[in-house]
C-alpha atoms as a PDB file:
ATOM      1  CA  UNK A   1      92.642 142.109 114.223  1.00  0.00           C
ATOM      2  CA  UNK A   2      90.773 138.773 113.498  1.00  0.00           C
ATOM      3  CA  UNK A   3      92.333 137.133 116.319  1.00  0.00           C
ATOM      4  CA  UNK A   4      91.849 133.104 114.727  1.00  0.00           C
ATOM      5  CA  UNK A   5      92.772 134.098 111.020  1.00  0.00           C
ATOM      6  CA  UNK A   6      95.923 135.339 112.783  1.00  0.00           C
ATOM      7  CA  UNK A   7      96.380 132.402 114.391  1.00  0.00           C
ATOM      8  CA  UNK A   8      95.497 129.742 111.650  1.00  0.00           C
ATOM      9  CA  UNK A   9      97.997 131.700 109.331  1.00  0.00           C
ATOM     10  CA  UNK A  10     101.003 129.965 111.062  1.00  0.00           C
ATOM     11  CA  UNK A  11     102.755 132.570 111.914  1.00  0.00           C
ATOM     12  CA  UNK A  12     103.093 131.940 115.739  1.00  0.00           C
ATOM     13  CA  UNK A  13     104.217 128.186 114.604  1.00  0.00           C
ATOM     14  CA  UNK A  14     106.850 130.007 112.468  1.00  0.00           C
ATOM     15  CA  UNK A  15     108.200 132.530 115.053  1.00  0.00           C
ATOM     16  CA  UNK A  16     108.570 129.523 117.464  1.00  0.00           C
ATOM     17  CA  UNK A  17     110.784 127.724 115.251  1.00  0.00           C
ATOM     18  CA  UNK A  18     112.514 130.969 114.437  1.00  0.00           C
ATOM     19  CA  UNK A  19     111.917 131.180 110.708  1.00  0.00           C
ATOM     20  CA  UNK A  20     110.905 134.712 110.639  1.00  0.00           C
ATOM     21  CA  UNK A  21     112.838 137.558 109.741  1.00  0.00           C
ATOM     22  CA  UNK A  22     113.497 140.594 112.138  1.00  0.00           C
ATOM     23  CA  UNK A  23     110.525 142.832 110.742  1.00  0.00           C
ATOM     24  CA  UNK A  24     108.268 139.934 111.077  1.00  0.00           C
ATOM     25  CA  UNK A  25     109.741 138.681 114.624  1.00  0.00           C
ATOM     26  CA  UNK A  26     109.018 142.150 116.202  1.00  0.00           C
ATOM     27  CA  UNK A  27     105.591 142.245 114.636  1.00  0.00           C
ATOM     28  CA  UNK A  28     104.485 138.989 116.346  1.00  0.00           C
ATOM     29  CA  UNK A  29     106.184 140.596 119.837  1.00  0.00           C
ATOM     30  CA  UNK A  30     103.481 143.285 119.478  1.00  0.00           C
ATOM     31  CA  UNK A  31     100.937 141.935 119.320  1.00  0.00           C
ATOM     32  CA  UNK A  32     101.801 138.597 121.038  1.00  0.00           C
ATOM     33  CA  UNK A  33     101.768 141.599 124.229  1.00  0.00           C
ATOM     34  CA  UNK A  34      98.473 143.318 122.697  1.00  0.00           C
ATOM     35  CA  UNK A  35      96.665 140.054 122.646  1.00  0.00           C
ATOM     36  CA  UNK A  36      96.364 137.830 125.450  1.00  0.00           C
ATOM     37  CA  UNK A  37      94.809 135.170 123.316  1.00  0.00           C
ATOM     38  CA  UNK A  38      97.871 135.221 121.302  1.00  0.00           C
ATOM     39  CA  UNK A  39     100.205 134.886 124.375  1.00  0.00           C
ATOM     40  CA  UNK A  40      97.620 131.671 125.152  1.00  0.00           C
ATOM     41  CA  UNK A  41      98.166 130.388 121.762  1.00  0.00           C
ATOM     42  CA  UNK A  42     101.946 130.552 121.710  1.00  0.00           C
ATOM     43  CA  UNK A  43     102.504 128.607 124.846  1.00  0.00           C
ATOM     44  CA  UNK A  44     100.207 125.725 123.420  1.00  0.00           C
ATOM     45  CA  UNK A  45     102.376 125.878 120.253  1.00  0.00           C
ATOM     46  CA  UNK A  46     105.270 125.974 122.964  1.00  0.00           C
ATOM     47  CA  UNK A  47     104.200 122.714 125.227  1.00  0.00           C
ATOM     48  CA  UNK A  48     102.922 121.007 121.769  1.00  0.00           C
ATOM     49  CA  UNK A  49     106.518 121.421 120.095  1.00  0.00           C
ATOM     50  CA  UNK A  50     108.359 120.327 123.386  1.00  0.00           C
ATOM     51  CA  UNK A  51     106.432 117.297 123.470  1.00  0.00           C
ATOM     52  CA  UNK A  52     106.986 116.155 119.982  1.00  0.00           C
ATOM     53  CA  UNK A  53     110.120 116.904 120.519  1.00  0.00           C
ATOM     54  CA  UNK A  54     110.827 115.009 123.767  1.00  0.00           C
ATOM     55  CA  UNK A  55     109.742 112.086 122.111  1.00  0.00           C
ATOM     56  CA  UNK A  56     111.479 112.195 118.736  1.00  0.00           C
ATOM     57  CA  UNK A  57     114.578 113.721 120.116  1.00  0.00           C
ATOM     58  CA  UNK A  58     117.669 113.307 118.273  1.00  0.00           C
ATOM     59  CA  UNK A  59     120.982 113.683 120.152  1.00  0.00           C
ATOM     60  CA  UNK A  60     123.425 115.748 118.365  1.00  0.00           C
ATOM     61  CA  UNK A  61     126.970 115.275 117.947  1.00  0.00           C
ATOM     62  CA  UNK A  62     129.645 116.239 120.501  1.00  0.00           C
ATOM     63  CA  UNK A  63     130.461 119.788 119.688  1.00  0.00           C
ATOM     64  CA  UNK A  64     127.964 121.060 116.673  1.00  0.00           C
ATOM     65  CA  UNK A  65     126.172 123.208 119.333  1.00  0.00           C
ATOM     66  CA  UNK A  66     129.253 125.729 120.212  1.00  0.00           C
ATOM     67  CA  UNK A  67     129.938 125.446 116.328  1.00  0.00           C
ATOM     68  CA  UNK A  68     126.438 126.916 115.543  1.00  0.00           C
ATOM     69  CA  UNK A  69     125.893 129.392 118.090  1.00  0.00           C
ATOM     70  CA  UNK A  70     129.716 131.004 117.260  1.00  0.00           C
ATOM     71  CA  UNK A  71     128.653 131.666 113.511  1.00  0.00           C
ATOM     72  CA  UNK A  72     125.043 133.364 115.066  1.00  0.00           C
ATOM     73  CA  UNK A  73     125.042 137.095 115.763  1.00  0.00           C
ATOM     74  CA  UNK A  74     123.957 138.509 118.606  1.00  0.00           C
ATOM     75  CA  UNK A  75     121.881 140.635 116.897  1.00  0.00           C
ATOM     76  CA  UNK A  76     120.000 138.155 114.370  1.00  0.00           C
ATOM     77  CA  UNK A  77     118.133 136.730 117.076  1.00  0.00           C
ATOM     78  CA  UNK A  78     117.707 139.277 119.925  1.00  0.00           C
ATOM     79  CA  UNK A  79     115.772 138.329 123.489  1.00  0.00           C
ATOM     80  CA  UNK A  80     112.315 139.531 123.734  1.00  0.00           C
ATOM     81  CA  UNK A  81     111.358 143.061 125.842  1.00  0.00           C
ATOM     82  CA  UNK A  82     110.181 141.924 129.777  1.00  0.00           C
ATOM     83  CA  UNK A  83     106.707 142.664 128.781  1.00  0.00           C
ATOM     84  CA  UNK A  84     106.881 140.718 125.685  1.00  0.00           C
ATOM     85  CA  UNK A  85     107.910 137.041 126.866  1.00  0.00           C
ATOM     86  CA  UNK A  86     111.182 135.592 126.529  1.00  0.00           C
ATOM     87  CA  UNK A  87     113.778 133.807 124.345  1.00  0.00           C
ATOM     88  CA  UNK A  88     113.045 130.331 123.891  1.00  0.00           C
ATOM     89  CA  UNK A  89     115.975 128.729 125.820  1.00  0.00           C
ATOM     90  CA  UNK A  90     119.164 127.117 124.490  1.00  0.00           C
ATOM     91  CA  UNK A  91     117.762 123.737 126.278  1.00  0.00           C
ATOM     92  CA  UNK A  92     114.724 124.524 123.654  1.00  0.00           C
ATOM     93  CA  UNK A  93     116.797 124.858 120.418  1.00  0.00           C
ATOM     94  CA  UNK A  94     117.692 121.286 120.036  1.00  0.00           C
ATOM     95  CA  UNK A  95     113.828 120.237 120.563  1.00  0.00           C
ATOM     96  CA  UNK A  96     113.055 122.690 117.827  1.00  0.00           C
ATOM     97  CA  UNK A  97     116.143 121.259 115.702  1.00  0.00           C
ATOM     98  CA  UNK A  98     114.749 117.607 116.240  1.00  0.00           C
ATOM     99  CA  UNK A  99     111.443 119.217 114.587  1.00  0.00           C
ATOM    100  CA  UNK A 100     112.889 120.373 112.101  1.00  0.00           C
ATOM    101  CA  UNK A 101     114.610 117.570 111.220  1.00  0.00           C
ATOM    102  CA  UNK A 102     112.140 114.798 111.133  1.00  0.00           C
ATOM    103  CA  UNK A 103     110.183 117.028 109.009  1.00  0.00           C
ATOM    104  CA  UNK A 104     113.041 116.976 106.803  1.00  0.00           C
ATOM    105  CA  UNK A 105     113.398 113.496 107.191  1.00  0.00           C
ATOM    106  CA  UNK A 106     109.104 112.723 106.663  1.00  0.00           C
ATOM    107  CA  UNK A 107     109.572 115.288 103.394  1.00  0.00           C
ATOM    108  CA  UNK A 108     112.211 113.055 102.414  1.00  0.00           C
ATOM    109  CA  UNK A 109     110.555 109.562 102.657  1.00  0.00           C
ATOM    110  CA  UNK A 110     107.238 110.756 101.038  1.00  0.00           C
ATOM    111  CA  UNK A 111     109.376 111.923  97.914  1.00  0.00           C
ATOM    112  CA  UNK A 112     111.165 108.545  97.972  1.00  0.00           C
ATOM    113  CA  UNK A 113     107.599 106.930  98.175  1.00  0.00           C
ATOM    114  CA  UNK A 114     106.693 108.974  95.394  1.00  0.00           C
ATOM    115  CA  UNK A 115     109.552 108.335  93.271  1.00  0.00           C
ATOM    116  CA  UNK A 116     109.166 104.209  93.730  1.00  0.00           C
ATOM    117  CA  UNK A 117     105.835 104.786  92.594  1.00  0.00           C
ATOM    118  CA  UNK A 118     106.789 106.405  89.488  1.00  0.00           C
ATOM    119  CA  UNK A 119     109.253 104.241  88.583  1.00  0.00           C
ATOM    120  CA  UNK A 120     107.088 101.044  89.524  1.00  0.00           C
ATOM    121  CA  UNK A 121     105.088 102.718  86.352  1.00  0.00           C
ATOM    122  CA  UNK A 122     107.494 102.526  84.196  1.00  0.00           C
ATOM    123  CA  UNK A 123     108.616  99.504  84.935  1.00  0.00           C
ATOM    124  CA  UNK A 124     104.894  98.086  84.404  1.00  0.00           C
ATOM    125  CA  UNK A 125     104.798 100.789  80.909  1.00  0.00           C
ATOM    126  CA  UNK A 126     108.253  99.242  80.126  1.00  0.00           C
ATOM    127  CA  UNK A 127     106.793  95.350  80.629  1.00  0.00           C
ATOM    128  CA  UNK A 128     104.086  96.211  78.679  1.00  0.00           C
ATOM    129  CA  UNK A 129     105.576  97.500  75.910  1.00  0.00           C
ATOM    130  CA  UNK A 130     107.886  94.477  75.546  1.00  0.00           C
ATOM    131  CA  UNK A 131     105.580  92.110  75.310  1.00  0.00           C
ATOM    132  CA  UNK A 132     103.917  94.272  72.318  1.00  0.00           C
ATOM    133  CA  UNK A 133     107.079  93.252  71.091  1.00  0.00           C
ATOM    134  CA  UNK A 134     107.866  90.068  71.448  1.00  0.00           C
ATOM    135  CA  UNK A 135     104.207  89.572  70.207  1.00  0.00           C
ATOM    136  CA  UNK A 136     104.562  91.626  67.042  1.00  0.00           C
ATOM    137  CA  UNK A 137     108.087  89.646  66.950  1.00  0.00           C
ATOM    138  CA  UNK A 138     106.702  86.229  66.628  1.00  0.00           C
ATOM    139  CA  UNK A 139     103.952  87.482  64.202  1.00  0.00           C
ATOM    140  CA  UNK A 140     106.341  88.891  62.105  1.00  0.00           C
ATOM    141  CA  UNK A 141     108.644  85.467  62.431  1.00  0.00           C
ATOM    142  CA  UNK A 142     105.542  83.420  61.312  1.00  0.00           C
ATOM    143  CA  UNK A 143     104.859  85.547  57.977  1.00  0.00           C
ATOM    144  CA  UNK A 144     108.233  84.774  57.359  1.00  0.00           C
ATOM    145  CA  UNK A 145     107.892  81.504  57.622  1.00  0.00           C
ATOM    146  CA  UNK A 146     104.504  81.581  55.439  1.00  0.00           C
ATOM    147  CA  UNK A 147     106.666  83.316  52.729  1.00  0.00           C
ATOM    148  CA  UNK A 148     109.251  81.341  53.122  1.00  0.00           C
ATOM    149  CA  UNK A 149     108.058  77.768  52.400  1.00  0.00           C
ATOM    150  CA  UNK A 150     108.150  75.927  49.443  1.00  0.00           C
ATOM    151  CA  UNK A 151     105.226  75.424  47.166  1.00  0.00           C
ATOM    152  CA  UNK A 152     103.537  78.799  48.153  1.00  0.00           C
ATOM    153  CA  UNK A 153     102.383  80.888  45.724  1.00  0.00           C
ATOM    154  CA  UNK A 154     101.235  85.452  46.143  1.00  0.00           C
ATOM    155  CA  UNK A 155      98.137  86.673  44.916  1.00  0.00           C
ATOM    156  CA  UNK A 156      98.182  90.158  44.526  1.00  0.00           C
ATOM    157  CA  UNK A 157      94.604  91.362  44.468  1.00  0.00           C
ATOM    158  CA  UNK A 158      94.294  95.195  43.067  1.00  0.00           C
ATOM    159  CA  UNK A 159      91.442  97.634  43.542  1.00  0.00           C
ATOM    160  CA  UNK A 160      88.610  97.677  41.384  1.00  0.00           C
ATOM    161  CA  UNK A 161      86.874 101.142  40.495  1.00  0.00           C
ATOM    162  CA  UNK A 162      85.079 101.026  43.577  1.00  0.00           C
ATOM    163  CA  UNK A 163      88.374 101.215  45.148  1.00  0.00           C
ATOM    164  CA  UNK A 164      91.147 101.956  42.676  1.00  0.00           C
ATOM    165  CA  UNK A 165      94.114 102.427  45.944  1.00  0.00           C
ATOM    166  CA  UNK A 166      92.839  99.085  47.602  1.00  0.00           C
ATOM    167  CA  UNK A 167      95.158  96.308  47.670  1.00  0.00           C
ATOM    168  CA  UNK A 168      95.098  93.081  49.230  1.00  0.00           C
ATOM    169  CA  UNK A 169      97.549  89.520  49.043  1.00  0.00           C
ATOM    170  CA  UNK A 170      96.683  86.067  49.295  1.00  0.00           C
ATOM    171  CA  UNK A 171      99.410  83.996  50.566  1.00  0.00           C
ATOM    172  CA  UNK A 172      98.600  80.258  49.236  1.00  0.00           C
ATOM    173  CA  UNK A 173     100.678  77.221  49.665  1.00  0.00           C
ATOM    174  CA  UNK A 174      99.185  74.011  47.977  1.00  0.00           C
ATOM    175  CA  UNK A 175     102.109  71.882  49.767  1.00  0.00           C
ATOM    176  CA  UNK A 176     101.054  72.931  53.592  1.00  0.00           C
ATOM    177  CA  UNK A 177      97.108  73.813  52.430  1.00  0.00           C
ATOM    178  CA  UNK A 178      97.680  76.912  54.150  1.00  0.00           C
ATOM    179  CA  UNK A 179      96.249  79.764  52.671  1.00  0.00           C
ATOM    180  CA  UNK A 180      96.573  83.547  54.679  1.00  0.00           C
ATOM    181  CA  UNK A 181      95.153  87.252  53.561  1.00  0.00           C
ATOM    182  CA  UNK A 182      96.765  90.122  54.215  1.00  0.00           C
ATOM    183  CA  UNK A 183      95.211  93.255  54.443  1.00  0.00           C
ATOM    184  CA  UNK A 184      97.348  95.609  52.797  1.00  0.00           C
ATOM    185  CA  UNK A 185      94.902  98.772  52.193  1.00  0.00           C
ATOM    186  CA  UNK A 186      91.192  98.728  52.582  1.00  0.00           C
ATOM    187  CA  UNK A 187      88.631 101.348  52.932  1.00  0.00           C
ATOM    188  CA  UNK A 188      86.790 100.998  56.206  1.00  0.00           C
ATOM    189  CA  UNK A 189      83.536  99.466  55.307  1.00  0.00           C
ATOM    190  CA  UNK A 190      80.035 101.118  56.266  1.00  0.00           C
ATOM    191  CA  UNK A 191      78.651 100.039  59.416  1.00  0.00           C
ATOM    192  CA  UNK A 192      76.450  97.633  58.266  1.00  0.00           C
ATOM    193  CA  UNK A 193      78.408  95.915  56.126  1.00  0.00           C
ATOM    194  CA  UNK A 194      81.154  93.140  55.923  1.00  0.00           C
ATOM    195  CA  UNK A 195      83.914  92.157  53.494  1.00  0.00           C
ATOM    196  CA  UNK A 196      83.930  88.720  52.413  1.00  0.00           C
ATOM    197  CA  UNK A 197      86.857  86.514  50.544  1.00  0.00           C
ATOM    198  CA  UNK A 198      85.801  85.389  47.789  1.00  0.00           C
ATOM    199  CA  UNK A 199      88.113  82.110  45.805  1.00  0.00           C
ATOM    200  CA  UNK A 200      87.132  81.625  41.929  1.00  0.00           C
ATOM    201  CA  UNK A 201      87.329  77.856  41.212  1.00  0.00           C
ATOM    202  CA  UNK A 202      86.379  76.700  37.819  1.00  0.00           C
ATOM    203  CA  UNK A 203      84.145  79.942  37.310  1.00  0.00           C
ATOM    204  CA  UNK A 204      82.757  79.547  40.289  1.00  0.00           C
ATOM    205  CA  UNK A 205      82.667  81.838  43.167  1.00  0.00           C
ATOM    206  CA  UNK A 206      83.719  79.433  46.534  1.00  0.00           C
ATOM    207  CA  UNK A 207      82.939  81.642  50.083  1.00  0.00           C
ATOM    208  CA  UNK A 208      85.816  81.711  52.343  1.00  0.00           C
ATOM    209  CA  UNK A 209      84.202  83.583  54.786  1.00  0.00           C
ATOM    210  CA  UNK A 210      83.746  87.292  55.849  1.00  0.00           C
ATOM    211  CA  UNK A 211      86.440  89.075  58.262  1.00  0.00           C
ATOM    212  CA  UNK A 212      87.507  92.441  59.942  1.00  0.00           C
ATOM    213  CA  UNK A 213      90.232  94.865  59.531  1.00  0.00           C
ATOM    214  CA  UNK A 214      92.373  94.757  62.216  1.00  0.00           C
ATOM    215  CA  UNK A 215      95.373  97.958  61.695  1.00  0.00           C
ATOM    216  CA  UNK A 216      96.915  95.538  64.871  1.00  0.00           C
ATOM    217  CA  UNK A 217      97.199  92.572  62.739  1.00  0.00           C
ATOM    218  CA  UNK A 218      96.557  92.847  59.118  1.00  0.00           C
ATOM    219  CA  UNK A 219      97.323  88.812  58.363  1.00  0.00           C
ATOM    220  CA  UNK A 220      94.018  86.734  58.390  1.00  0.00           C
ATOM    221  CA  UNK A 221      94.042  83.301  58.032  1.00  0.00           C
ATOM    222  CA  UNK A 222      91.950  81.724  55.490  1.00  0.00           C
ATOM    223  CA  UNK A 223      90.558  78.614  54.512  1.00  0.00           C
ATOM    224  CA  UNK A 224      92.431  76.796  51.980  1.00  0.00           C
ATOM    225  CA  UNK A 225      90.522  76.259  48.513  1.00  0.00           C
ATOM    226  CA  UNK A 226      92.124  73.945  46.118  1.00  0.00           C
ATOM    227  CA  UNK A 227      92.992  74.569  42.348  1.00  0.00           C
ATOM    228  CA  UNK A 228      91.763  78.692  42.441  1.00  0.00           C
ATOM    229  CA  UNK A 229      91.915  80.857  39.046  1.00  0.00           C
ATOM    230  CA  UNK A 230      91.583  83.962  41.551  1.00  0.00           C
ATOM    231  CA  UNK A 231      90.911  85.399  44.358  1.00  0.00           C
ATOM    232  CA  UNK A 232      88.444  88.495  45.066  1.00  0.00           C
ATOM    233  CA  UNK A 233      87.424  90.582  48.045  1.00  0.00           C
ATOM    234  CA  UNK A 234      83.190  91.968  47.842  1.00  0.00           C
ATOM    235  CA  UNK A 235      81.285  94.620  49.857  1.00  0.00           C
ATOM    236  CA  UNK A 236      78.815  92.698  51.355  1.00  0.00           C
ATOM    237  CA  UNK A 237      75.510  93.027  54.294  1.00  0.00           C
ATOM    238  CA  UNK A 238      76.753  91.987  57.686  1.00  0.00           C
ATOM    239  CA  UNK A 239      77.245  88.010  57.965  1.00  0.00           C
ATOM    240  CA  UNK A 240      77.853  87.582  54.638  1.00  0.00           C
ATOM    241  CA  UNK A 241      76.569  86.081  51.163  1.00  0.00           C
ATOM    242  CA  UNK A 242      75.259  83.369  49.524  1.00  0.00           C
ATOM    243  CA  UNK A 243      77.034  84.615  46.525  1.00  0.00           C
ATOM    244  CA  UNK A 244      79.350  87.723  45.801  1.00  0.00           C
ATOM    245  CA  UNK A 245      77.870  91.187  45.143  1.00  0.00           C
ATOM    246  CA  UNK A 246      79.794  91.986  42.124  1.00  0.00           C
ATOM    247  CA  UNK A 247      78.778  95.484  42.064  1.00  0.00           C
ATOM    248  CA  UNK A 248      80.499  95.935  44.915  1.00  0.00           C
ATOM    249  CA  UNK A 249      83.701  94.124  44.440  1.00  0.00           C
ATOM    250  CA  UNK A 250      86.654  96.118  45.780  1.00  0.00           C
ATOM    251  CA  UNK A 251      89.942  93.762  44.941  1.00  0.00           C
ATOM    252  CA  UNK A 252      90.732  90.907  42.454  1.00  0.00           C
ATOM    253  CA  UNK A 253      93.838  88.991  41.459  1.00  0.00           C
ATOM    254  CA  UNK A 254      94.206  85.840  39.240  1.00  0.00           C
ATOM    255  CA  UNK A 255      96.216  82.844  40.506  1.00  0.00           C
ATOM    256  CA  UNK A 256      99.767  82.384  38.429  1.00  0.00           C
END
């Protein structure tokens, strides 16, 4: 027998506390009287367990004793053989009770821990995802209010051939000089490259600066350009134009 697998399995620990079945208790009995290392090991586990015990002690009510040993057989716990050691005590069981109980109570708190942390998660998941809200909320509230005052005007722009699904509004309001894009469906541009607004005032193309697609927040604002015929969105090198590629517009849409 490998004497210190034997021993590192847990099995003395086990038949100390009683948690082993008949088969299994007579087993250890055998060889606890084959091996005297085993015998050594035991009584460790023996002193080690009665002075945990001693110290964590828990008194037990008036009574439960005589209630729990008149439900045990006899037989489901028999004595030990003379050569073979002894019964661990009645004085013993409570220690061993006491064990078993803070372990109980140790499981306990560490699945408590564990369940605070969990829920501290979701609490932080649940904080997080209401103030995606309440942001998306007040966005929301101020395109309302963007379509909702006086004197503002849409500009649909529509895709051109180099993007017939494209589409794109310009929300203008000459009253507040307040003008807004929104980004309605646009092919992602090519890595080196930039979209650019585009405002056409008196036949001539006015920049209003290039800008991203955000899926996150598809209303951009704009600077305001007075009196435009239309509006037009170009494919253009990173930074920006001088002056629109028309080749590569994507979206146009006349004003009124």
């Amino acid at each position: 027998m490998d004497i210190k697998a034997y021993i590192s399995s847990g099995i003395l620990e086990h038949y100390v506390l009683g948690l082993l079945n008949e088969k299994e208790r007579k087993e250890v009995e055998q060889n606890i009287i084959k091996y005297p290392e085993l015998r050594e090991e035991l009584d460790k586990i023996e002193e080690t367990l009665e002075s945990y015990a001693s110290n964590n002690a828990i008194t037990p009510p008036v009574g439960l004793l005589d209630d729990i040993m008149g439900q045990i057989k006899p037989e489901d716990n028999p004595p030990l053989k003379a050569d073979g050691g002894t019964k661990p005590p009645q004085s013993r069981f409570w220690m061993y009770m006491s064990v078993l109980a803070l372990l109980a109570f140790l499981t306990f708190l560490w699945l408590f821990i564990q369940k605070n942390h969990q829920l501290g998660e979701i609490q932080e998941q649940k904080n997080q995802l209401q103030e995606e809200c309440d942001t998306k909320e007040t966005e929301l509230l101020g395109t309302i209010d963007i379509l909702r005052n006086e004197g503002g005007l849409i500009i649909a722009m529509k895709g051109t051939d180099n993007a017939p699904d494209a589409l794109t509004k310009v929300y203008w309001n000459n009253e507040d000089r307040t003008a807004y894009l929104d980004i309605l469906n646009l092919p992602a541009p090519p890595s080196d490259k930039q979209y650019q607004l585009w405002a056409i005032v008196d036949g001539t193309p006015v920049d209003m600066g290039v800008f991203e697609i955000d899926p996150n927040d598809t209303l951009v604002s704009a600077p305001f350009i007075e009196n435009p015929a239309a509006f037009a969105i170009t494919l253009e090198p990173a930074g920006g134009s001088v002056s629109p590629t028309l080749d590569d517009m994507v979206v146009i849409g006349q004003v009124g």
